[in-house]
C-alpha atoms as a PDB file:
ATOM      1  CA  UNK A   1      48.461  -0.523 -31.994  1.00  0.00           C
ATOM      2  CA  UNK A   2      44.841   0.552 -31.701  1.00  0.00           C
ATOM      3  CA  UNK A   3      43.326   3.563 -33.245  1.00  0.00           C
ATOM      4  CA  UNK A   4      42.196   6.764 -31.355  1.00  0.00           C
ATOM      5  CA  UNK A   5      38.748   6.181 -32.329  1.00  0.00           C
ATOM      6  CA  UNK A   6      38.688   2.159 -31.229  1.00  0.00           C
ATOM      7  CA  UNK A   7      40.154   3.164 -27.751  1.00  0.00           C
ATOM      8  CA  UNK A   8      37.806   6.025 -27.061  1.00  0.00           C
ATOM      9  CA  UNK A   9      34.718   3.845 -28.008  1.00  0.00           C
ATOM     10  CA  UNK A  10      36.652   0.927 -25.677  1.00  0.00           C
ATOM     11  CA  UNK A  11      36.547   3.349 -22.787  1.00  0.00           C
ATOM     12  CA  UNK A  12      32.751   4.432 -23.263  1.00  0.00           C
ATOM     13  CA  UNK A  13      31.603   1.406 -23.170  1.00  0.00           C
ATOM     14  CA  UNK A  14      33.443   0.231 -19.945  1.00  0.00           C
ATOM     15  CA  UNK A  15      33.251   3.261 -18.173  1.00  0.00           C
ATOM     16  CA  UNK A  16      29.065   4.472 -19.029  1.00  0.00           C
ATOM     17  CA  UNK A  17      27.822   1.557 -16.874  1.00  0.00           C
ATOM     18  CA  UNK A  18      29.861   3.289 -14.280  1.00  0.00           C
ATOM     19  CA  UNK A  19      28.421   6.378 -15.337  1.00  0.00           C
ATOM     20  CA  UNK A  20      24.783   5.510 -15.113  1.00  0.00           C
ATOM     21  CA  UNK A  21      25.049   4.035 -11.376  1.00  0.00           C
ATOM     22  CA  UNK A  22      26.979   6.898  -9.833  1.00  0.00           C
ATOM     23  CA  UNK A  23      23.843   9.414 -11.579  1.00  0.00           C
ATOM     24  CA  UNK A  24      20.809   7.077 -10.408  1.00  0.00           C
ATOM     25  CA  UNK A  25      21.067   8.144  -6.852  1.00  0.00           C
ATOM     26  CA  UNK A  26      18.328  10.648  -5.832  1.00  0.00           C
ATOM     27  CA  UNK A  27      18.147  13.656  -2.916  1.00  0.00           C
ATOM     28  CA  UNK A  28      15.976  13.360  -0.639  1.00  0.00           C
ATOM     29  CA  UNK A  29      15.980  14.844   3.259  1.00  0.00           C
ATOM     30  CA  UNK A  30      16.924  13.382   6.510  1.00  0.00           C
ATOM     31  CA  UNK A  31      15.034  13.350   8.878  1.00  0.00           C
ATOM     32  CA  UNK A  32      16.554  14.853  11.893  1.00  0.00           C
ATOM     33  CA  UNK A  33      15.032  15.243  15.578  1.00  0.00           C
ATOM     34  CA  UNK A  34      17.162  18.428  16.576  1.00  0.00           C
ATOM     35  CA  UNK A  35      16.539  21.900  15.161  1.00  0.00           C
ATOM     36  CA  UNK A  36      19.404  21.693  12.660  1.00  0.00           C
ATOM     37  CA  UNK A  37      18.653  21.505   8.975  1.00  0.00           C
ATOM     38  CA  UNK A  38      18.206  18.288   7.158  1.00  0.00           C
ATOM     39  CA  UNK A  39      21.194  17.816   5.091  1.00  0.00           C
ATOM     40  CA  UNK A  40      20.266  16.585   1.340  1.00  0.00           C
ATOM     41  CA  UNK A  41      21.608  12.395   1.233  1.00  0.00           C
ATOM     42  CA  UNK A  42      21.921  10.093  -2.087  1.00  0.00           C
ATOM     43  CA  UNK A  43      18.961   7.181  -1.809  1.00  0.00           C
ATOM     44  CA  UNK A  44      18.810   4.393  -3.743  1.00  0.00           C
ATOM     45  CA  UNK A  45      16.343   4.655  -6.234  1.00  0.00           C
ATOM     46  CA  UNK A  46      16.238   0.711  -6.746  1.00  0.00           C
ATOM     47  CA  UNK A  47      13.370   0.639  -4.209  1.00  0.00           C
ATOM     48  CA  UNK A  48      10.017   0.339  -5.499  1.00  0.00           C
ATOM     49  CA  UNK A  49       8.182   3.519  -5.450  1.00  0.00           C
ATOM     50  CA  UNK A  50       4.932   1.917  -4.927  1.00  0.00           C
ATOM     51  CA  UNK A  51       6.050   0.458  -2.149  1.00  0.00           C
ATOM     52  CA  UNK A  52       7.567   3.799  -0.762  1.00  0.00           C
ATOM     53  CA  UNK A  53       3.919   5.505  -1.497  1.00  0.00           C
ATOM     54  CA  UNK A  54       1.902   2.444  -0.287  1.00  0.00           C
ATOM     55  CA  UNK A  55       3.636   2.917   3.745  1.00  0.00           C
ATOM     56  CA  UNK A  56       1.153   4.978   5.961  1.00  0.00           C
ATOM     57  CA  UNK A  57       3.762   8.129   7.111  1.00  0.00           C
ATOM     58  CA  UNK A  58       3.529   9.973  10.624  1.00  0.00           C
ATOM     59  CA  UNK A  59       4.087  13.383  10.779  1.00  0.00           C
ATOM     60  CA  UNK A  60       6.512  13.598  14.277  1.00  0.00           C
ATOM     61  CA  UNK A  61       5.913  17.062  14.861  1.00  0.00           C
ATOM     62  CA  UNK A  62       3.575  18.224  17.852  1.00  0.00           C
ATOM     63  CA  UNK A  63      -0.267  18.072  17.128  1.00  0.00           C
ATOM     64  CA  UNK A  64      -2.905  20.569  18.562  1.00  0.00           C
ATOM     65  CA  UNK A  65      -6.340  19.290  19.486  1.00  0.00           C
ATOM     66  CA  UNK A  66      -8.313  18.196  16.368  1.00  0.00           C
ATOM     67  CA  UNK A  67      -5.442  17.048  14.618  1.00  0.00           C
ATOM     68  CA  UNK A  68      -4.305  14.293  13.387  1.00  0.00           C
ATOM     69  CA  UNK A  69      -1.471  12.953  11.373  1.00  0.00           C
ATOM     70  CA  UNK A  70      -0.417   9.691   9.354  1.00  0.00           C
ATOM     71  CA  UNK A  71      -2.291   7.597   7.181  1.00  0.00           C
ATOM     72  CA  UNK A  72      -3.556   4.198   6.839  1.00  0.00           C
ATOM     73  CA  UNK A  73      -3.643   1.701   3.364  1.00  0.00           C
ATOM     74  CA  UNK A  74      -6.033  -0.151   2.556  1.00  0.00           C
ATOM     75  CA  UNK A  75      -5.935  -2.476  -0.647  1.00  0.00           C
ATOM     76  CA  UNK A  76      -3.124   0.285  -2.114  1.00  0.00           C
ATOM     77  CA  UNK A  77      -5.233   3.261  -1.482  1.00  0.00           C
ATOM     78  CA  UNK A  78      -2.776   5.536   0.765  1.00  0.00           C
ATOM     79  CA  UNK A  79      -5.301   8.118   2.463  1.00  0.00           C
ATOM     80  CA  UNK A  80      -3.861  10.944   4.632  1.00  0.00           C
ATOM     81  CA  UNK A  81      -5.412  11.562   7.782  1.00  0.00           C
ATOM     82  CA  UNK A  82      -5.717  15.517   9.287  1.00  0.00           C
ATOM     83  CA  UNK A  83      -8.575  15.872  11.546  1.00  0.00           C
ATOM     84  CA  UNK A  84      -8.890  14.459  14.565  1.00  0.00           C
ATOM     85  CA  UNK A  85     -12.405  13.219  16.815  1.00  0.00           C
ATOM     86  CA  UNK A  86     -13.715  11.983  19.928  1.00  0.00           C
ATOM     87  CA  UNK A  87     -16.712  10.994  22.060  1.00  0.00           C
ATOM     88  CA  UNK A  88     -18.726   8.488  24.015  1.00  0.00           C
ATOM     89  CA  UNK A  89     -21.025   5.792  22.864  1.00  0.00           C
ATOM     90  CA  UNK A  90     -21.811   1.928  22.619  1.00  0.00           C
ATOM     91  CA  UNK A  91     -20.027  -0.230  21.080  1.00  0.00           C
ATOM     92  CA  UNK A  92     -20.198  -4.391  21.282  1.00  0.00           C
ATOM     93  CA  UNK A  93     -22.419  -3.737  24.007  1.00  0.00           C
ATOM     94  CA  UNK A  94     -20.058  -1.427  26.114  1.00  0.00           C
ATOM     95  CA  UNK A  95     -19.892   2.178  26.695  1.00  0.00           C
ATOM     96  CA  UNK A  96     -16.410   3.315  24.794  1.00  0.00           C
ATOM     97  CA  UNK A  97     -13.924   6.440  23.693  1.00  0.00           C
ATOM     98  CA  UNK A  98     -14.780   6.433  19.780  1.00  0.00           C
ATOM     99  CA  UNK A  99     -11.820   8.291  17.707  1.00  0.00           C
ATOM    100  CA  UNK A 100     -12.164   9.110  14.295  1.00  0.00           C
ATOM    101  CA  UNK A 101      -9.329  10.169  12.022  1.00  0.00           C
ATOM    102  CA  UNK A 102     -10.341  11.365   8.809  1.00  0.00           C
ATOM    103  CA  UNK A 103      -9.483  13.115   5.682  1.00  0.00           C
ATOM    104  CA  UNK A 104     -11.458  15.768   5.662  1.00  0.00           C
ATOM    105  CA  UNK A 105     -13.623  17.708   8.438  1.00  0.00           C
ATOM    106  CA  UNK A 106     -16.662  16.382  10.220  1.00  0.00           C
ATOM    107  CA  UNK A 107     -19.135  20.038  10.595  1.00  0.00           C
ATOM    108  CA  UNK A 108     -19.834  20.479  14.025  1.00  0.00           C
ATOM    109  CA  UNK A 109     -23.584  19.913  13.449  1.00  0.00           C
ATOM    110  CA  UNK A 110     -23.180  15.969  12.165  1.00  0.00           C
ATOM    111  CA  UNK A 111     -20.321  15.436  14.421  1.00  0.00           C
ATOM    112  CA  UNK A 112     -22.451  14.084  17.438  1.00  0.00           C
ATOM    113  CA  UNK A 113     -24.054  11.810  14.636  1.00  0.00           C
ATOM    114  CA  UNK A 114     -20.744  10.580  13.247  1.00  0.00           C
ATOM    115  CA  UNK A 115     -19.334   9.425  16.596  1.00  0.00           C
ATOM    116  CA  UNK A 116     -23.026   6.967  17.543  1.00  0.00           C
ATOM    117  CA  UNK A 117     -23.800   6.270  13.201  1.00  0.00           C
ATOM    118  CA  UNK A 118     -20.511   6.626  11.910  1.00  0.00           C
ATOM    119  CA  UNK A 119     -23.358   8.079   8.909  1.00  0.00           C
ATOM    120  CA  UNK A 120     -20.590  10.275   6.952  1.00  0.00           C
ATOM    121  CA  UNK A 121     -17.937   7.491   7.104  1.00  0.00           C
ATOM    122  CA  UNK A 122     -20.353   4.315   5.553  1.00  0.00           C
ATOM    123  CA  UNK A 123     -21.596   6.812   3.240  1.00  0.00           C
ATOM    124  CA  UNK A 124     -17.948   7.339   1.780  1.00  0.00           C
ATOM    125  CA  UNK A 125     -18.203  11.477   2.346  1.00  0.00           C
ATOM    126  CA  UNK A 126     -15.279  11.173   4.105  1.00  0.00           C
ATOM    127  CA  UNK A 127     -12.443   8.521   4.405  1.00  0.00           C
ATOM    128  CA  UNK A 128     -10.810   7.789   7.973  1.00  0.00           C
ATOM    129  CA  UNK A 129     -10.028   5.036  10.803  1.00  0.00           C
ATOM    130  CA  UNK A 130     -13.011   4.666  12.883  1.00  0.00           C
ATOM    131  CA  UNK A 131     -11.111   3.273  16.802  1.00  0.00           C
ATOM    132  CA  UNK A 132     -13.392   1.898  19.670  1.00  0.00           C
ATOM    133  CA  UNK A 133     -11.301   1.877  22.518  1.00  0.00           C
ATOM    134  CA  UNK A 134     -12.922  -0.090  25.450  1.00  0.00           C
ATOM    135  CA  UNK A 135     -11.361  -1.703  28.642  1.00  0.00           C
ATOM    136  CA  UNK A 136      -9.616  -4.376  27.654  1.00  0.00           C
ATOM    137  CA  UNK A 137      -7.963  -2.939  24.060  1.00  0.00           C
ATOM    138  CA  UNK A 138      -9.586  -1.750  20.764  1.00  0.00           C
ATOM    139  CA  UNK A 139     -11.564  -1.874  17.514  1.00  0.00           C
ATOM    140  CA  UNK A 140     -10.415  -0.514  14.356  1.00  0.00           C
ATOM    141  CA  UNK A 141     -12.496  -0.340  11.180  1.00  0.00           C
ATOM    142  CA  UNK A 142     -11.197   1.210   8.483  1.00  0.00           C
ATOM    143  CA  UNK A 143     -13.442   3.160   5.790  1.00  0.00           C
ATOM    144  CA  UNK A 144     -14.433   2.956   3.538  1.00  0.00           C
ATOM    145  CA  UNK A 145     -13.199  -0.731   2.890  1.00  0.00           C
ATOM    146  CA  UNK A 146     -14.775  -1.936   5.753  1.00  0.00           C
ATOM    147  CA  UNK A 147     -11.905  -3.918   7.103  1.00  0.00           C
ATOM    148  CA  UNK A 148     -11.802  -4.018  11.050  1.00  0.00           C
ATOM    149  CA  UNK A 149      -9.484  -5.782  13.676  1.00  0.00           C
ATOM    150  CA  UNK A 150      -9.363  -6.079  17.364  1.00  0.00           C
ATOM    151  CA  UNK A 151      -5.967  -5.531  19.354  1.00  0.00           C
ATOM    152  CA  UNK A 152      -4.936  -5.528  23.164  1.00  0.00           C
ATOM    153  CA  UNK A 153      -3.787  -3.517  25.217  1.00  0.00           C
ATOM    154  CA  UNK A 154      -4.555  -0.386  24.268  1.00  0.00           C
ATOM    155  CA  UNK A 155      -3.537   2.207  21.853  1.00  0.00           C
ATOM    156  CA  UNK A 156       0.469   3.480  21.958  1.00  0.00           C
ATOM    157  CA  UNK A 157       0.900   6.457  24.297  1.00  0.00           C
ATOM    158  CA  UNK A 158      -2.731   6.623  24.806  1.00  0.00           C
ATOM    159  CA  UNK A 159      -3.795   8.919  27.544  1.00  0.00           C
ATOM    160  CA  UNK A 160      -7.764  11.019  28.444  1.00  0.00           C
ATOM    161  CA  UNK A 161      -7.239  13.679  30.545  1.00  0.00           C
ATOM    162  CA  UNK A 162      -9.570  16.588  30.814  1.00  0.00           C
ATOM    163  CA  UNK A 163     -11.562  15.224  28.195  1.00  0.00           C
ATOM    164  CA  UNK A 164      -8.536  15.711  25.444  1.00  0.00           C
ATOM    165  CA  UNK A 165      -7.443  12.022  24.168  1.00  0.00           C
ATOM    166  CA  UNK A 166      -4.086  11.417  22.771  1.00  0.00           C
ATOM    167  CA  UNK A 167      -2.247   8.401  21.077  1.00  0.00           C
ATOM    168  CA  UNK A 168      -0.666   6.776  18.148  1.00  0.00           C
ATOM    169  CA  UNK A 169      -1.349   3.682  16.589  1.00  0.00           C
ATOM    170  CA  UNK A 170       1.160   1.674  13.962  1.00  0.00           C
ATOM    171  CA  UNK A 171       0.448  -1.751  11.805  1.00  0.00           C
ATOM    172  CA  UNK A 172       2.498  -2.726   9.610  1.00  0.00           C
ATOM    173  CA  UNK A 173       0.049  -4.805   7.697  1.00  0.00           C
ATOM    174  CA  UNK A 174       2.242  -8.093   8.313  1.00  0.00           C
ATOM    175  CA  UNK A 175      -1.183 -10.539   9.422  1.00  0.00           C
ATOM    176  CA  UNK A 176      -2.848  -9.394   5.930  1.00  0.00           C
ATOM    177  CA  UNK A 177       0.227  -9.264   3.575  1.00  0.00           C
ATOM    178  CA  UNK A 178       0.353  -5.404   3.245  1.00  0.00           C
ATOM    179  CA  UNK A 179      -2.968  -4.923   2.427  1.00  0.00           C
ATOM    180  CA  UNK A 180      -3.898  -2.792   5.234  1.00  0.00           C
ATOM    181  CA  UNK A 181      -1.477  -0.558   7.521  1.00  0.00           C
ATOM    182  CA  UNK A 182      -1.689   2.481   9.245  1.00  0.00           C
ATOM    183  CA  UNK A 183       0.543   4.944  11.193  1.00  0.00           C
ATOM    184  CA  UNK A 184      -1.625   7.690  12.722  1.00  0.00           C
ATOM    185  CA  UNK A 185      -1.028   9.981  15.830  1.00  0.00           C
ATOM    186  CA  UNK A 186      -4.005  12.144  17.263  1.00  0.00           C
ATOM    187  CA  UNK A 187      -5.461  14.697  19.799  1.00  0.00           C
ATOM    188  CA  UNK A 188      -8.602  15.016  20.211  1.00  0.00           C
ATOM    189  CA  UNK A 189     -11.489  16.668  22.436  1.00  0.00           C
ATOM    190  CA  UNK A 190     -14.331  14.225  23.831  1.00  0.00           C
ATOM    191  CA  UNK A 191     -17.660  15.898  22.506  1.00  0.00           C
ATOM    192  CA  UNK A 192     -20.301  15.895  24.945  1.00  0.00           C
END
C-alpha cells in the first residue's frame, strides 16, 4: 500500500501541470458592435505580446473632423495617430489631396507649411503618415523612417465632400515582412 504522504505528492505532481494551464488564461474585452457591454473572455496568453503591440489598432468608433485614429509600425515602433489634416498641393508633378495623420497637433500657423514642406514631419517634431492622393491612387510616406509606397485605387471608403475628406487605410505589412503596417481612419477639413 502507499503512504498518505507518497499519494498526495503523486497527485501534485500530475494534477499542477493541469493547474498551471487552466490559470494562464487572461481577461480581456470583446469587442462588440451593438450597445451591449463587452463581456470579459479567457485569451490565450501563448501569443507573443510583441506581436500583439507591434499591429497598428483602429479605433471603430465615429470620428469628428480633425481626428484621426489607428496607428502605423514602422521597424517595431507602434505610433498612435489622433489628429487628422488636409489640403492642396503638388506632388510628382500633379496637383493632389495631401492627408496627414499625426501624433500630436500641427498649430494652425505652420499648418499651411506642413501640408506644401511637410517641415514639422522631416524634422521629427511630430510623427505621422504623410498620404498624396492623386487620380489614379496614392502615396504614402511614413515619418519619420522615411519609408513610402504607392497603391491603386484609392484609399478605403474615401470620399471629399464640402471640403471634409474621409477614409481608412489598412496594410498589413505582408510585401516588407512586418516591418511597416498601418490601420488608420480619418476626417479631415481641406485648408485653404
Amino acid at each position: 500500500m502507499f503512504h498518505k504522504s507518497t499519494l498526495r505528492t503523486g497527485l501534485l505532481l500530475l494534477f499542477t501541470p493541469f493547474l498551471f494551464a487552466s490559470c494562464t488564461g487572461k481577461l480581456s474585452t470583446q469587442s462588440n458592435n451593438s450597445n451591449q457591454a463587452a463581456a470579459p473572455r479567457a485569451t490565450d496568453t501563448t501569443k507573443s505580446t510583441v506581436t500583439e503591440t507591434a499591429k497598428p489598432q483602429t479605433d471603430a468608433g465615429p470620428l469628428k473632423v480633425g481626428e484621426a485614429s489607428g496607428s502605423y509600425t514602422a521597424k517595431g515602433e507602434t505610433v498612435t495617430l489622433k489628429y487628422a489634416y488636409a489640403g492642396r498641393a503638388e506632388r510628382f508633378g500633379e496637383e493632389s489631396v495631401v492627408i496627414l495623420l499625426t501624433d500630436k497637433e500641427i498649430p494652425a500657423d505652420a499648418l499651411a507649411d506642413e501640408i506644401k514642406n511637410h517641415t514639422m514631419l522631416n524634422d521629427g517634431k511630430i510623427r505621422g503618415l504623410e498620404y498624396a492622393i492623386m487620380k489614379d491612387g496614392y502615396w504614402v510616406r511614413y515619418h519619420p523612417s522615411q519609408y513610402q509606397e504607392s497603391k491603386s485605387p484609392a484609399l478605403k471608403d474615401y470620399s471629399v465632400e464640402n471640403d471634409i475628406v474621409k477614409g481608412s487605410d489598412e496594410e498589413k505589412g505582408d510585401f516588407t515582412d512586418g516591418k511597416y503596417s498601418r490601420s488608420v481612419k480619418f476626417v479631415a477639413a481641406i485648408s485653404k
